[in-house]
PDB file of N, CA and C in Angstrom:
ATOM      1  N   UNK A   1       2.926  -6.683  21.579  1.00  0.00           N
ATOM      2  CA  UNK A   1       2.214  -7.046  20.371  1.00  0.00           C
ATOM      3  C   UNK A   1       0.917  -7.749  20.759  1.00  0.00           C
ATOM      4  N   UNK A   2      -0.014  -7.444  20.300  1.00  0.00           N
ATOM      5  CA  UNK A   2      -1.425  -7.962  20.564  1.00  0.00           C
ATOM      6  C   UNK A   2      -1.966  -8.975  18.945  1.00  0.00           C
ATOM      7  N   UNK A   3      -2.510  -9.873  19.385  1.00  0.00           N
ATOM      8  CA  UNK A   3      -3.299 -10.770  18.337  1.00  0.00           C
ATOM      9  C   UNK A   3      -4.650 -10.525  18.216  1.00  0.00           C
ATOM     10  N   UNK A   4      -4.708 -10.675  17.215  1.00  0.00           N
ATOM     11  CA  UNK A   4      -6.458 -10.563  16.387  1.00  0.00           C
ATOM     12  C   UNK A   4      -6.908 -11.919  15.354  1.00  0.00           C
ATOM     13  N   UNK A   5      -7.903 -11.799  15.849  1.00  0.00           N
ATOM     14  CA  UNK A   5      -8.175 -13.299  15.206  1.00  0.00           C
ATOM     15  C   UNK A   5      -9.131 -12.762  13.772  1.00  0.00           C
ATOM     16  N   UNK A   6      -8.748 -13.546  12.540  1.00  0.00           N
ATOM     17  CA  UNK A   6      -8.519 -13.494  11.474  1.00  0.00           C
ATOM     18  C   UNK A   6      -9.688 -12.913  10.831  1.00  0.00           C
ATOM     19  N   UNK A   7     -10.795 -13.467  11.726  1.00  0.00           N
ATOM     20  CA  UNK A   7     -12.361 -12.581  11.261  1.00  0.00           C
ATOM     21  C   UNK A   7     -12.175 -11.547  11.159  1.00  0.00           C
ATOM     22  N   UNK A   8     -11.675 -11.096  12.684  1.00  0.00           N
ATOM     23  CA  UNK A   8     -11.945  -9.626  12.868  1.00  0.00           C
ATOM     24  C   UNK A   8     -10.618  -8.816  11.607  1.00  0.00           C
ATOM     25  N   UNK A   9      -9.754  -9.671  11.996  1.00  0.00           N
ATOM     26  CA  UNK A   9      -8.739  -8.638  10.937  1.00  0.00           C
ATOM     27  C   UNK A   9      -9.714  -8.571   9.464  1.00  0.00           C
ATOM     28  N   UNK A  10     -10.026 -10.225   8.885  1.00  0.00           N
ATOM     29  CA  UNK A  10     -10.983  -9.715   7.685  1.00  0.00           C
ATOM     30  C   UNK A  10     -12.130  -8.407   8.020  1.00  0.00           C
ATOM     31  N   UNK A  11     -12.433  -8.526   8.795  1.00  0.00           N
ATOM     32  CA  UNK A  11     -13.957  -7.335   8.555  1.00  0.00           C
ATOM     33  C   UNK A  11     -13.038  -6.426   8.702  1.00  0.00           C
ATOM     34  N   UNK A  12     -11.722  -5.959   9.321  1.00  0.00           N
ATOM     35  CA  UNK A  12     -11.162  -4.487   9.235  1.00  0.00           C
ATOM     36  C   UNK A  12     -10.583  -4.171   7.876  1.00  0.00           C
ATOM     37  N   UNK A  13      -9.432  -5.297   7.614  1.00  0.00           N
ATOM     38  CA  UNK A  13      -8.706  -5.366   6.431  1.00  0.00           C
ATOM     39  C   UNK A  13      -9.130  -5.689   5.109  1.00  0.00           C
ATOM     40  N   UNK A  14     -10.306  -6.577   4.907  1.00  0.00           N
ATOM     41  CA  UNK A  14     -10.369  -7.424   3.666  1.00  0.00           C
ATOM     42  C   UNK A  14      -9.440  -8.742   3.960  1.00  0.00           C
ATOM     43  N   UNK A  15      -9.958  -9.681   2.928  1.00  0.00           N
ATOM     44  CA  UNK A  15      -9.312 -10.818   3.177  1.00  0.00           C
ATOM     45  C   UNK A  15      -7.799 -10.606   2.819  1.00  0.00           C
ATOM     46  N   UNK A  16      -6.713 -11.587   3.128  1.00  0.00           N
ATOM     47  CA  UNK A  16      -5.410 -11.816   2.891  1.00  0.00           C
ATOM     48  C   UNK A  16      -5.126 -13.673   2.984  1.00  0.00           C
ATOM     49  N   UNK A  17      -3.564 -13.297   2.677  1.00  0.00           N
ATOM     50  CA  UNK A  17      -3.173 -14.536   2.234  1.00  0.00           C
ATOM     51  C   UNK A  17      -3.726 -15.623   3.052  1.00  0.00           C
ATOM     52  N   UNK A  18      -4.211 -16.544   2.437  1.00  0.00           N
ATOM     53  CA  UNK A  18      -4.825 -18.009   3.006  1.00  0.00           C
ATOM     54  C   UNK A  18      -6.341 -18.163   2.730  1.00  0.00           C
ATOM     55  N   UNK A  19      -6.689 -17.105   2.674  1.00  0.00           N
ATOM     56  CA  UNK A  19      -8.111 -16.503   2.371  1.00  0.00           C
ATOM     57  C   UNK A  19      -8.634 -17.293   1.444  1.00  0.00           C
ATOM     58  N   UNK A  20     -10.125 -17.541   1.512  1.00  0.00           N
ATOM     59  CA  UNK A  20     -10.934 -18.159   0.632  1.00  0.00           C
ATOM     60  C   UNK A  20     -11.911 -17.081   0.540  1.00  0.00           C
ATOM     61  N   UNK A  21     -12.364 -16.995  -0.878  1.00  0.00           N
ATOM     62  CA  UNK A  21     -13.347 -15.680  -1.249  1.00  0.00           C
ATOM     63  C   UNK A  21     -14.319 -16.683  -2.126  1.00  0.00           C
ATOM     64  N   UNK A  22     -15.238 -16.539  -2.025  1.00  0.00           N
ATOM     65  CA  UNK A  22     -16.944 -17.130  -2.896  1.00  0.00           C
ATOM     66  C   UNK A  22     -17.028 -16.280  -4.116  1.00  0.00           C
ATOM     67  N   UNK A  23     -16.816 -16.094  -5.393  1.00  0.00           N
ATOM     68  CA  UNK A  23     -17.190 -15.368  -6.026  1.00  0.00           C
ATOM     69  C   UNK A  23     -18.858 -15.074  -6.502  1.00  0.00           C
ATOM     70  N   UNK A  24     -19.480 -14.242  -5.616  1.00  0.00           N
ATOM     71  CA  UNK A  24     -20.624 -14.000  -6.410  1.00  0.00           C
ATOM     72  C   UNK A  24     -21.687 -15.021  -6.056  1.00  0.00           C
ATOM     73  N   UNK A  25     -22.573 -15.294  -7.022  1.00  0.00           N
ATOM     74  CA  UNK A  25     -23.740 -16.089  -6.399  1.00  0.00           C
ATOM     75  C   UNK A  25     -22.807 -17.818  -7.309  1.00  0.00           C
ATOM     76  N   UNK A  26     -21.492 -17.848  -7.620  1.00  0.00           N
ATOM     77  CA  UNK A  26     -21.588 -18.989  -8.271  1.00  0.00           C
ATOM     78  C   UNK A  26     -20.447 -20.072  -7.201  1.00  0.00           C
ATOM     79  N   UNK A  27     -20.027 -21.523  -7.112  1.00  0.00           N
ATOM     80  CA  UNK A  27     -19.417 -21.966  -6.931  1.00  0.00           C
ATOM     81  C   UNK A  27     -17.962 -21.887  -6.855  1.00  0.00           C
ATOM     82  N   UNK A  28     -17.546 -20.471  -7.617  1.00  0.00           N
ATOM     83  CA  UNK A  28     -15.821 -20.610  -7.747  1.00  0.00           C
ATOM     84  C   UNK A  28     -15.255 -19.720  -6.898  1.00  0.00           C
ATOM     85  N   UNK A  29     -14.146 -20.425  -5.744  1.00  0.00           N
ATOM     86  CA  UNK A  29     -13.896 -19.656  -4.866  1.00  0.00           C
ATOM     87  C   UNK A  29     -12.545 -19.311  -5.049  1.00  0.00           C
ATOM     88  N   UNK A  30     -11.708 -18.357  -5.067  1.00  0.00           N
ATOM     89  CA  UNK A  30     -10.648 -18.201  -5.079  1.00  0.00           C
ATOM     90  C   UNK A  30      -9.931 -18.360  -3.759  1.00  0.00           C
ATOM     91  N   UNK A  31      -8.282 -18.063  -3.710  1.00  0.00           N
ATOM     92  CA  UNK A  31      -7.529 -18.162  -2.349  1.00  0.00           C
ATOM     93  C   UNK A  31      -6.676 -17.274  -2.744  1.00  0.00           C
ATOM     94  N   UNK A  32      -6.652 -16.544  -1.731  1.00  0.00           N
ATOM     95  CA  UNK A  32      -5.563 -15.215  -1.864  1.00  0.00           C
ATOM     96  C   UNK A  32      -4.395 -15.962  -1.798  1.00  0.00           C
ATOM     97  N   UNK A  33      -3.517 -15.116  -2.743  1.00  0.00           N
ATOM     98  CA  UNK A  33      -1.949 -15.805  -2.482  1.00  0.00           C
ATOM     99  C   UNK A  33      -0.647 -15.067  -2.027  1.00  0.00           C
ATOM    100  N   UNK A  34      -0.999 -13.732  -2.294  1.00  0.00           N
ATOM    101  CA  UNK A  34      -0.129 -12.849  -2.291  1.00  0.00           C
ATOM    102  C   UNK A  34      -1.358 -11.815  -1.549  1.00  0.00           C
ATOM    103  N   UNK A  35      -0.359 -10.905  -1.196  1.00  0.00           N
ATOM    104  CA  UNK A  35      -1.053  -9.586  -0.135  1.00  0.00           C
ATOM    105  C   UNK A  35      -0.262  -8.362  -0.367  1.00  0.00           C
TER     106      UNK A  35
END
């Protein structure tokens, strides 16, 4: 089993659970909770 560090899985996958996402040009960020 090999590890990937979480960037790279985001730029392959999209974000996942733990994840913080910026919505847009405004202040509200969400957190993934489920995957």
């Amino acid at each position: 089993m090999s590890n990937i560090s979480r960037q790279a899985y985001a730029d392959m996958f999209g974000p996942t659970v733990g994840d913080k996402v910026r919505l847009a040009d405004t202040e509200l960020w969400i957190e993934v909770e489920d995957d």
